[in-house]
PDB file of N, CA and C in Angstrom:
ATOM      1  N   UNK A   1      25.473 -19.700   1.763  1.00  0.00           N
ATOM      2  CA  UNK A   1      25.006 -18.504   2.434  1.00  0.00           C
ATOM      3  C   UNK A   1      24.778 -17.395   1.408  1.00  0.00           C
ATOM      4  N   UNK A   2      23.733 -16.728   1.504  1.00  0.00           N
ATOM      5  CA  UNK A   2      23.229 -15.796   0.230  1.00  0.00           C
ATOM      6  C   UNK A   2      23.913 -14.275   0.764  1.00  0.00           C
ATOM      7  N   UNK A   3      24.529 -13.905  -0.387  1.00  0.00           N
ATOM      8  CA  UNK A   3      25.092 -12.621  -0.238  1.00  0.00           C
ATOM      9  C   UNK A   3      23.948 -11.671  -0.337  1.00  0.00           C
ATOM     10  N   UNK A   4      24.619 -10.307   0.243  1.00  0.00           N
ATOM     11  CA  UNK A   4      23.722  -9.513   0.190  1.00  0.00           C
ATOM     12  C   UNK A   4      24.164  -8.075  -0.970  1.00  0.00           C
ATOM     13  N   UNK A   5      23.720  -7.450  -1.529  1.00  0.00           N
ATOM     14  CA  UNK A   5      24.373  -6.526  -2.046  1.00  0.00           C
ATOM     15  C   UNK A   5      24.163  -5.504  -1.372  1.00  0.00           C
ATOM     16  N   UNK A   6      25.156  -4.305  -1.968  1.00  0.00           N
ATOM     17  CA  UNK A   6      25.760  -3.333  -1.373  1.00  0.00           C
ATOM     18  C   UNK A   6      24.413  -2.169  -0.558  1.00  0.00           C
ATOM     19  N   UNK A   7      24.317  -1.715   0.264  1.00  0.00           N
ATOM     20  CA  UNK A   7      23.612  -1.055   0.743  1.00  0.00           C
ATOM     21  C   UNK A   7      23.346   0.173  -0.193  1.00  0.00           C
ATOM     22  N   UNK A   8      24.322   0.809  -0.366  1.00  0.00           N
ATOM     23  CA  UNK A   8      24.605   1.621  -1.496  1.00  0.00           C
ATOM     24  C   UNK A   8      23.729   1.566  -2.771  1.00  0.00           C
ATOM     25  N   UNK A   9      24.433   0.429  -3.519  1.00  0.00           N
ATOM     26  CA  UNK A   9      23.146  -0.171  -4.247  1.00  0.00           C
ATOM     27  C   UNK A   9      21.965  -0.355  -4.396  1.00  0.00           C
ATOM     28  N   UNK A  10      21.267  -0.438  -3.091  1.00  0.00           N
ATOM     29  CA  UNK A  10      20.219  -0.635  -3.042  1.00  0.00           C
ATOM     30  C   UNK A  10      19.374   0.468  -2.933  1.00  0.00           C
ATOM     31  N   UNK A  11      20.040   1.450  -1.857  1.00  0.00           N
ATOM     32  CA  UNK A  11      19.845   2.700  -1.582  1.00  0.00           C
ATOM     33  C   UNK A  11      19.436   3.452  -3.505  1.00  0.00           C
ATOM     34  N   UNK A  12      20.417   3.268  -3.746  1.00  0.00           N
ATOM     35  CA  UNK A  12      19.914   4.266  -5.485  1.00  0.00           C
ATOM     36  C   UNK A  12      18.597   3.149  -5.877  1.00  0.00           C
ATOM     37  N   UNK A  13      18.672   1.989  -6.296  1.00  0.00           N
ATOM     38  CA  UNK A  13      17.448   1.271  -6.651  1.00  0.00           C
ATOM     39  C   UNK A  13      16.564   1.998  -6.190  1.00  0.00           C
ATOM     40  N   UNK A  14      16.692   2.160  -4.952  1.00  0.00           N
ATOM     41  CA  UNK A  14      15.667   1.557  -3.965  1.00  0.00           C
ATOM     42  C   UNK A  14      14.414   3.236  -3.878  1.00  0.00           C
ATOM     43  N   UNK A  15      15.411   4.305  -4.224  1.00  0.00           N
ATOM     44  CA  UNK A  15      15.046   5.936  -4.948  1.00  0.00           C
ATOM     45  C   UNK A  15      14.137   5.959  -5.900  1.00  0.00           C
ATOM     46  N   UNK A  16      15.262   5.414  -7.030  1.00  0.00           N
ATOM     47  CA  UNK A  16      14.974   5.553  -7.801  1.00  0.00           C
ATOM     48  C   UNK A  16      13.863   4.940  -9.076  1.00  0.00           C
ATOM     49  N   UNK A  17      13.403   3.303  -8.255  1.00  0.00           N
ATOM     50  CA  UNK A  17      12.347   2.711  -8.552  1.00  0.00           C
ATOM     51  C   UNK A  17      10.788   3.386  -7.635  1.00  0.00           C
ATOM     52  N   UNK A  18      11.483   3.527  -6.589  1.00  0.00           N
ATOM     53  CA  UNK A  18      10.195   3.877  -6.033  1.00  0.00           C
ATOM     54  C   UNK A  18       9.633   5.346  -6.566  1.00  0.00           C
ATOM     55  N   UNK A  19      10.057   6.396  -7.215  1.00  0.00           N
ATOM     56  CA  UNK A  19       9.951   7.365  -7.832  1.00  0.00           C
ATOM     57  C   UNK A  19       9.218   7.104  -9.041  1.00  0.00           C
ATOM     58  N   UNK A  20       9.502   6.150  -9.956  1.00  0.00           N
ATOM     59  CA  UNK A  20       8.845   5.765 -10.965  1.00  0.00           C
ATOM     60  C   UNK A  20       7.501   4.734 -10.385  1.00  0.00           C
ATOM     61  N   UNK A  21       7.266   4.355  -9.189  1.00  0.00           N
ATOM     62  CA  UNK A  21       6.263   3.601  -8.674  1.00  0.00           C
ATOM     63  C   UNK A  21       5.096   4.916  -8.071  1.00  0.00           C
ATOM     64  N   UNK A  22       6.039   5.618  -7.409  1.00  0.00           N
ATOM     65  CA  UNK A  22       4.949   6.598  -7.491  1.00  0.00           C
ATOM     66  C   UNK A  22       4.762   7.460  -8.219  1.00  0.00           C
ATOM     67  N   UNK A  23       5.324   8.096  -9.276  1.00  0.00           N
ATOM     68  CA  UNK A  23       4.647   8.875 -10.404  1.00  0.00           C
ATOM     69  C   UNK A  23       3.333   7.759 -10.957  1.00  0.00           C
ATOM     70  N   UNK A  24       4.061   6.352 -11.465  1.00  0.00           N
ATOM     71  CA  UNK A  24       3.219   5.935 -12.650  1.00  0.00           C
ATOM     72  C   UNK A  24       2.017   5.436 -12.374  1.00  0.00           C
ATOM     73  N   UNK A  25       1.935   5.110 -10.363  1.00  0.00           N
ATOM     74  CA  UNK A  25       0.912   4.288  -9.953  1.00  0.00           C
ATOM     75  C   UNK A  25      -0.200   5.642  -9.047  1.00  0.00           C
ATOM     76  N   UNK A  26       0.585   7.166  -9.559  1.00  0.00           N
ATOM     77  CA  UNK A  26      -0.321   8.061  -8.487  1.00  0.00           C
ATOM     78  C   UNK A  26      -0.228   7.968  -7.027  1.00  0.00           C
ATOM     79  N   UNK A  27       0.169   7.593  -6.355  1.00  0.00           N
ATOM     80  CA  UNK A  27       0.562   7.370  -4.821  1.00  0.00           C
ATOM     81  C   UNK A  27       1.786   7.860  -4.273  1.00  0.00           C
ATOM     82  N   UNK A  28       2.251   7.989  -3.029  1.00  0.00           N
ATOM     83  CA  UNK A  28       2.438   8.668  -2.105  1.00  0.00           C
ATOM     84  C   UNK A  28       4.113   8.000  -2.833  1.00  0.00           C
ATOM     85  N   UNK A  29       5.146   8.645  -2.385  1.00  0.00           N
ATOM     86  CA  UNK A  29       6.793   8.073  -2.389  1.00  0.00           C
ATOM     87  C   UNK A  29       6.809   7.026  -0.954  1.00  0.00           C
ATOM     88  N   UNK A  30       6.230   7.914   0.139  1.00  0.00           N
ATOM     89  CA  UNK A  30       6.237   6.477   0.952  1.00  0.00           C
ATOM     90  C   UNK A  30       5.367   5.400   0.656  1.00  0.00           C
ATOM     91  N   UNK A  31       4.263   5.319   0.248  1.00  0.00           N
ATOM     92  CA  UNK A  31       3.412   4.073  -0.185  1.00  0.00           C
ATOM     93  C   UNK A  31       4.089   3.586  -0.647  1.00  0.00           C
ATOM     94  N   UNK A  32       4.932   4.206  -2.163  1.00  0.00           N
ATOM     95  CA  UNK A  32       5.251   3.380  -3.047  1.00  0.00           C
ATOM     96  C   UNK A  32       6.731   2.628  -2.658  1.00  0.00           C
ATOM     97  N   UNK A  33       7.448   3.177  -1.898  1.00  0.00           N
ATOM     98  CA  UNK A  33       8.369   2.766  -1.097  1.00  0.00           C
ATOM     99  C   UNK A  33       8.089   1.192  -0.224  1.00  0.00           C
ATOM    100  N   UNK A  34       7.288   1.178   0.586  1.00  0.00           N
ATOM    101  CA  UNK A  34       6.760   0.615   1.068  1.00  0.00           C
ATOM    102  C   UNK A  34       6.331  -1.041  -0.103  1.00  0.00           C
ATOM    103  N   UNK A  35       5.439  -0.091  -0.832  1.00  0.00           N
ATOM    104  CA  UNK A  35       5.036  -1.665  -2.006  1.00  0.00           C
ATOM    105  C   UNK A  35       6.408  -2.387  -2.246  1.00  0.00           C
ATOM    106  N   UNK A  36       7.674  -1.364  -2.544  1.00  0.00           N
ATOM    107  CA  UNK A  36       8.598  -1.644  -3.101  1.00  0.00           C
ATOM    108  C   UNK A  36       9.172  -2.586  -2.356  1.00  0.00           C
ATOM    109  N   UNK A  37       9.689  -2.323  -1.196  1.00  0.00           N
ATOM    110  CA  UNK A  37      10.716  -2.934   0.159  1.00  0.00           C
ATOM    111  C   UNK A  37      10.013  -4.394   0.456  1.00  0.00           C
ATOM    112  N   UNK A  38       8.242  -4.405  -0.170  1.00  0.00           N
ATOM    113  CA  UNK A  38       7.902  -5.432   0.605  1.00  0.00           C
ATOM    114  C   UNK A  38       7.398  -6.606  -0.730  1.00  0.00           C
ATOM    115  N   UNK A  39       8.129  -6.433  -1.888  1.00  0.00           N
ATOM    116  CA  UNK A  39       8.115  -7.246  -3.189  1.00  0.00           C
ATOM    117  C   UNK A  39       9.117  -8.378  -3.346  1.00  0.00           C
ATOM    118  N   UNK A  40       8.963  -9.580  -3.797  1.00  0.00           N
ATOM    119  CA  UNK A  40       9.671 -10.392  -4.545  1.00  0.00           C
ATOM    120  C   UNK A  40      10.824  -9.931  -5.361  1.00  0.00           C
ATOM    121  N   UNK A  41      10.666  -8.689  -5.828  1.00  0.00           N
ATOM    122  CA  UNK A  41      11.386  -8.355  -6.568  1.00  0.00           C
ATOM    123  C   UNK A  41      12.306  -7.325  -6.105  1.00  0.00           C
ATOM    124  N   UNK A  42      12.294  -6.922  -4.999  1.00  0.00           N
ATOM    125  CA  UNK A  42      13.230  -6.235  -3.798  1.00  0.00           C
ATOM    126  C   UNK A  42      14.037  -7.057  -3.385  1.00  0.00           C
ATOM    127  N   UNK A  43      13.217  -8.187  -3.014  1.00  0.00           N
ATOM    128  CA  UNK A  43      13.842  -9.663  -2.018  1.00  0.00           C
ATOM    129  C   UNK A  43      15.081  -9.773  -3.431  1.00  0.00           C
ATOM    130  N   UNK A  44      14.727  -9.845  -4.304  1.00  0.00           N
ATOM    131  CA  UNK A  44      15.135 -10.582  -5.225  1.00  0.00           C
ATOM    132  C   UNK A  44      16.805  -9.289  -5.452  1.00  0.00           C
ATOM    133  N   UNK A  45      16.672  -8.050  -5.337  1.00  0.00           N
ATOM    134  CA  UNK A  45      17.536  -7.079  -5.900  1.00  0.00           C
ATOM    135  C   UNK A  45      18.152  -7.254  -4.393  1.00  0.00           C
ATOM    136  N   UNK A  46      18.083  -7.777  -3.186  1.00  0.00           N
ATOM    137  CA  UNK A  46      19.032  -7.775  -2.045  1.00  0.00           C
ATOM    138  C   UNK A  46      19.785  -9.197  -2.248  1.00  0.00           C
ATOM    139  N   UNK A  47      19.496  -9.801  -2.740  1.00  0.00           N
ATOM    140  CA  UNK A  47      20.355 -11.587  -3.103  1.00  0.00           C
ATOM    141  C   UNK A  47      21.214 -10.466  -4.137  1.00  0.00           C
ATOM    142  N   UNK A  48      22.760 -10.398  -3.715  1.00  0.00           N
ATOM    143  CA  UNK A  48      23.743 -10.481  -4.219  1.00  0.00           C
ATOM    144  C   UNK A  48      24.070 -11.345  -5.378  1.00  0.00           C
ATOM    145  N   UNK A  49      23.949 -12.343  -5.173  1.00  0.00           N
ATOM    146  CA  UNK A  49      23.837 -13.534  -6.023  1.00  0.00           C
ATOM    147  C   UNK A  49      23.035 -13.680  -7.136  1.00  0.00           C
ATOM    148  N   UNK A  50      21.925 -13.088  -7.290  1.00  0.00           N
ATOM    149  CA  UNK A  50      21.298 -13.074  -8.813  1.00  0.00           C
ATOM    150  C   UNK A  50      21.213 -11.969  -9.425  1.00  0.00           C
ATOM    151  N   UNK A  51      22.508 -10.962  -9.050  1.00  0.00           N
ATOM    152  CA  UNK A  51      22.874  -9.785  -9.820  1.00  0.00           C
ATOM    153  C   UNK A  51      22.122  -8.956 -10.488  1.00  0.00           C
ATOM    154  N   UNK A  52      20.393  -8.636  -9.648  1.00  0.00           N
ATOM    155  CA  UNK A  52      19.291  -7.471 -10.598  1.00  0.00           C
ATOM    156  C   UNK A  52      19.914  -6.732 -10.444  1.00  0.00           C
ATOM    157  N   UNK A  53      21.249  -5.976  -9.829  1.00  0.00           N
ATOM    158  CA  UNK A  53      21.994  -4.898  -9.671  1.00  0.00           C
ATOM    159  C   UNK A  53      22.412  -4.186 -11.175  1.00  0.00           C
ATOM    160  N   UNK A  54      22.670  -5.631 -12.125  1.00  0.00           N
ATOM    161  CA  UNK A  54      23.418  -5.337 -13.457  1.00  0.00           C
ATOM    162  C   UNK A  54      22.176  -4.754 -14.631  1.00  0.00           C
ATOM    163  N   UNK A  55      20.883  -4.869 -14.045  1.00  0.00           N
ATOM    164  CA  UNK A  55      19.523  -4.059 -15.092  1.00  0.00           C
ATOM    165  C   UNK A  55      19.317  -2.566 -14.090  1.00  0.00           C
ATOM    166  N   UNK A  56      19.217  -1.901 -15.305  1.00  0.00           N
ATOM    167  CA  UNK A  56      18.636  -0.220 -14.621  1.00  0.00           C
ATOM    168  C   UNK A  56      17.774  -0.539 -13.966  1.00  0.00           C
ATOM    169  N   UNK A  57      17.663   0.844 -13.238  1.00  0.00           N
ATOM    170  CA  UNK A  57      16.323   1.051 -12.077  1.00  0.00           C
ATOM    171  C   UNK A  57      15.112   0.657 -12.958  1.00  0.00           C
ATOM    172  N   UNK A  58      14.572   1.476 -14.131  1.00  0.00           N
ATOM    173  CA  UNK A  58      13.368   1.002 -15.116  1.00  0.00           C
ATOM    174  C   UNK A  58      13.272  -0.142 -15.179  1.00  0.00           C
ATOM    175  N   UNK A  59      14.168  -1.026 -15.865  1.00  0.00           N
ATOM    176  CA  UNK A  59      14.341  -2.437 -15.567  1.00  0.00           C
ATOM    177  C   UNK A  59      13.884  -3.079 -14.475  1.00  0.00           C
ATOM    178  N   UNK A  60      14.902  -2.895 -13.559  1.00  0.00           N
ATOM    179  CA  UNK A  60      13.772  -3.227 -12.322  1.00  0.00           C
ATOM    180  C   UNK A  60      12.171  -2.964 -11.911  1.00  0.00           C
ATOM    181  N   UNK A  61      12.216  -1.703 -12.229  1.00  0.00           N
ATOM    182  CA  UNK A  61      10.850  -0.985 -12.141  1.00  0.00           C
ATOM    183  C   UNK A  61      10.073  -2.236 -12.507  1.00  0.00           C
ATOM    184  N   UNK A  62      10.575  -2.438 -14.125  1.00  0.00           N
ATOM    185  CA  UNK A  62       9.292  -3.341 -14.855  1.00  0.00           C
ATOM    186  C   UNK A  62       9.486  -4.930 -14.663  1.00  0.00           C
ATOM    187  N   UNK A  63      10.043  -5.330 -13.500  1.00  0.00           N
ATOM    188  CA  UNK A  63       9.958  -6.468 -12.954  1.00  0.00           C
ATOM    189  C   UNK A  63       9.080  -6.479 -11.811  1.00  0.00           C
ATOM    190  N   UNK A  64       9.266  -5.465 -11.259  1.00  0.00           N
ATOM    191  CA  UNK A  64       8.429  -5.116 -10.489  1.00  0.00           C
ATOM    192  C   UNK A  64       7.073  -4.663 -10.561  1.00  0.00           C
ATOM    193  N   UNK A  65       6.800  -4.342 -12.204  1.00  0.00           N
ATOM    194  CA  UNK A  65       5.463  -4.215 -12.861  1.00  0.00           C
ATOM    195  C   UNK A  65       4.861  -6.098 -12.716  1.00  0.00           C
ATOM    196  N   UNK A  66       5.610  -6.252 -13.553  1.00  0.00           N
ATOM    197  CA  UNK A  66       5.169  -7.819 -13.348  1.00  0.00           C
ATOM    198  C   UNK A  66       4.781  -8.342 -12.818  1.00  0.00           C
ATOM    199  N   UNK A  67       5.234  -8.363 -11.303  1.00  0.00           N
ATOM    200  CA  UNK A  67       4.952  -8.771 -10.337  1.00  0.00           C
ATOM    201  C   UNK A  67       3.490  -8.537  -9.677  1.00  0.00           C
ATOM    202  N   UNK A  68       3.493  -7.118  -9.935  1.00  0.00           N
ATOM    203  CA  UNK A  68       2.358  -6.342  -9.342  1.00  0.00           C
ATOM    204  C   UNK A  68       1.263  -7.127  -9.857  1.00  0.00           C
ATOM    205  N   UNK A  69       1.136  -7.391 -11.547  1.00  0.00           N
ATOM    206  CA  UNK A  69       0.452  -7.740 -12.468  1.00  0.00           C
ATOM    207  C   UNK A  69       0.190  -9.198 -12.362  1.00  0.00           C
ATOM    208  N   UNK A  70       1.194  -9.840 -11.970  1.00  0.00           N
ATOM    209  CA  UNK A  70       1.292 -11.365 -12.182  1.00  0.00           C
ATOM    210  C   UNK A  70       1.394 -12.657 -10.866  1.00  0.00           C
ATOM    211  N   UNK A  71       2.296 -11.760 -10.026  1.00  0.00           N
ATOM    212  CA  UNK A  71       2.215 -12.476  -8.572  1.00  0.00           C
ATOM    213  C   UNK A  71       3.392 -13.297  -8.397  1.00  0.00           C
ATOM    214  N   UNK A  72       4.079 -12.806  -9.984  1.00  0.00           N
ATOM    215  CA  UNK A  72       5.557 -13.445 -10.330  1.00  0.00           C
ATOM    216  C   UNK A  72       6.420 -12.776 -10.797  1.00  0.00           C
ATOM    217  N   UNK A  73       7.416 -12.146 -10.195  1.00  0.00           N
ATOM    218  CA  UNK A  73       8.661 -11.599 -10.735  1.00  0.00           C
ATOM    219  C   UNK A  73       9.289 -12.122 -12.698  1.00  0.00           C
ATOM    220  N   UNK A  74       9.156 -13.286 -12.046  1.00  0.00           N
ATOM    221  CA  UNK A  74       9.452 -14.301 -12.928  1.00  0.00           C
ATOM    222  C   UNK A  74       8.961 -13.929 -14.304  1.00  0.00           C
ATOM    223  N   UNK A  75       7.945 -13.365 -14.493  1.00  0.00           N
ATOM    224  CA  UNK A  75       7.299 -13.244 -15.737  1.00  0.00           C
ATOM    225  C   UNK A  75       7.248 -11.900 -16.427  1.00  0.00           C
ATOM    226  N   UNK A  76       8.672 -11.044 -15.910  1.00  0.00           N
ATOM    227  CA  UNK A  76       9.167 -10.039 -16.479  1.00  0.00           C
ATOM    228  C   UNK A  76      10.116 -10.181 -17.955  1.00  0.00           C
ATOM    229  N   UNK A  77       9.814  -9.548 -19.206  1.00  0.00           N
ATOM    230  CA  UNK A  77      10.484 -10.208 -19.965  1.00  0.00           C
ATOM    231  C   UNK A  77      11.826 -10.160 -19.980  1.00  0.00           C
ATOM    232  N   UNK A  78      12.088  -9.266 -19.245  1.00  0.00           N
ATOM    233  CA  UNK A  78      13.887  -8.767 -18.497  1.00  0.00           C
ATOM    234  C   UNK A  78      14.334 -10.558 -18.100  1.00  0.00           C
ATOM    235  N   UNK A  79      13.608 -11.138 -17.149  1.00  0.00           N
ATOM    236  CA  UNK A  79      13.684 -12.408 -16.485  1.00  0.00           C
ATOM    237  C   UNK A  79      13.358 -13.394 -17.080  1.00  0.00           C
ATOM    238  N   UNK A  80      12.577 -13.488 -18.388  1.00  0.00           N
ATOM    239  CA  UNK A  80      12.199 -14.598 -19.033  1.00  0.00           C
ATOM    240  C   UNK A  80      12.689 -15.397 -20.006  1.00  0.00           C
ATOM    241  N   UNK A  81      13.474 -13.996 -20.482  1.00  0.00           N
ATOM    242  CA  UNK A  81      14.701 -14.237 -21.108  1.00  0.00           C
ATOM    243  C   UNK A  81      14.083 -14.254 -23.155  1.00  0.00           C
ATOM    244  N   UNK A  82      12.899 -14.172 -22.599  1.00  0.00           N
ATOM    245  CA  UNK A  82      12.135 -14.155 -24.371  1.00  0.00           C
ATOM    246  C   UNK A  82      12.710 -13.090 -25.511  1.00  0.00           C
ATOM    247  N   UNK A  83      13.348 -13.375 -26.618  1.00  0.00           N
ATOM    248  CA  UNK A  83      13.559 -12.752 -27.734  1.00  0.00           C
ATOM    249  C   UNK A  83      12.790 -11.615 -28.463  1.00  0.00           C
ATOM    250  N   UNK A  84      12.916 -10.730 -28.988  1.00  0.00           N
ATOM    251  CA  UNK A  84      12.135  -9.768 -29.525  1.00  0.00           C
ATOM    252  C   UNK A  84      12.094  -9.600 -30.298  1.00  0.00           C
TER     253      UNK A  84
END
């Protein structure tokens, strides 16, 4: 059974990414709210279990760039795990 994380938690994410979604993308806090709540990579920060809780909001942000970009969470370098 998939945990969920803390409401709390999500609540600051959930601010504080969408703030950087709408400055960087020009659109509304609710639009960008909205893009946000309805991403892979939201889905992905409410599973308790794969702990995006433990990367900053930016972090997230730019998984959530990825996504936008790619159609895959997955191919955030936060998530890919690639060396620098």
């Amino acid at each position: 059974m998939e945990k969920r994380t803390k409401p709390s938690i999500l609540q600051n994410f959930d601010c504080e990414v969408t703030a950087l979604i709408a400055q960087n993308r020009g659109i509304s806090q609710t639009e960008a709210l909205r893009r946000f709540l309805n991403s892979k990579t939201h889905e992905m920060l409410e599973d308790d279990d794969m702990k995006l809780w433990y990367f900053s909001p930016l972090a997230v942000y730019d998984i959530w760039e990825a996504e936008e970009a790619t159609g895959d969470p997955g191919n955030s370098l936060y998530l890919r795990g690639d060396e620098i």
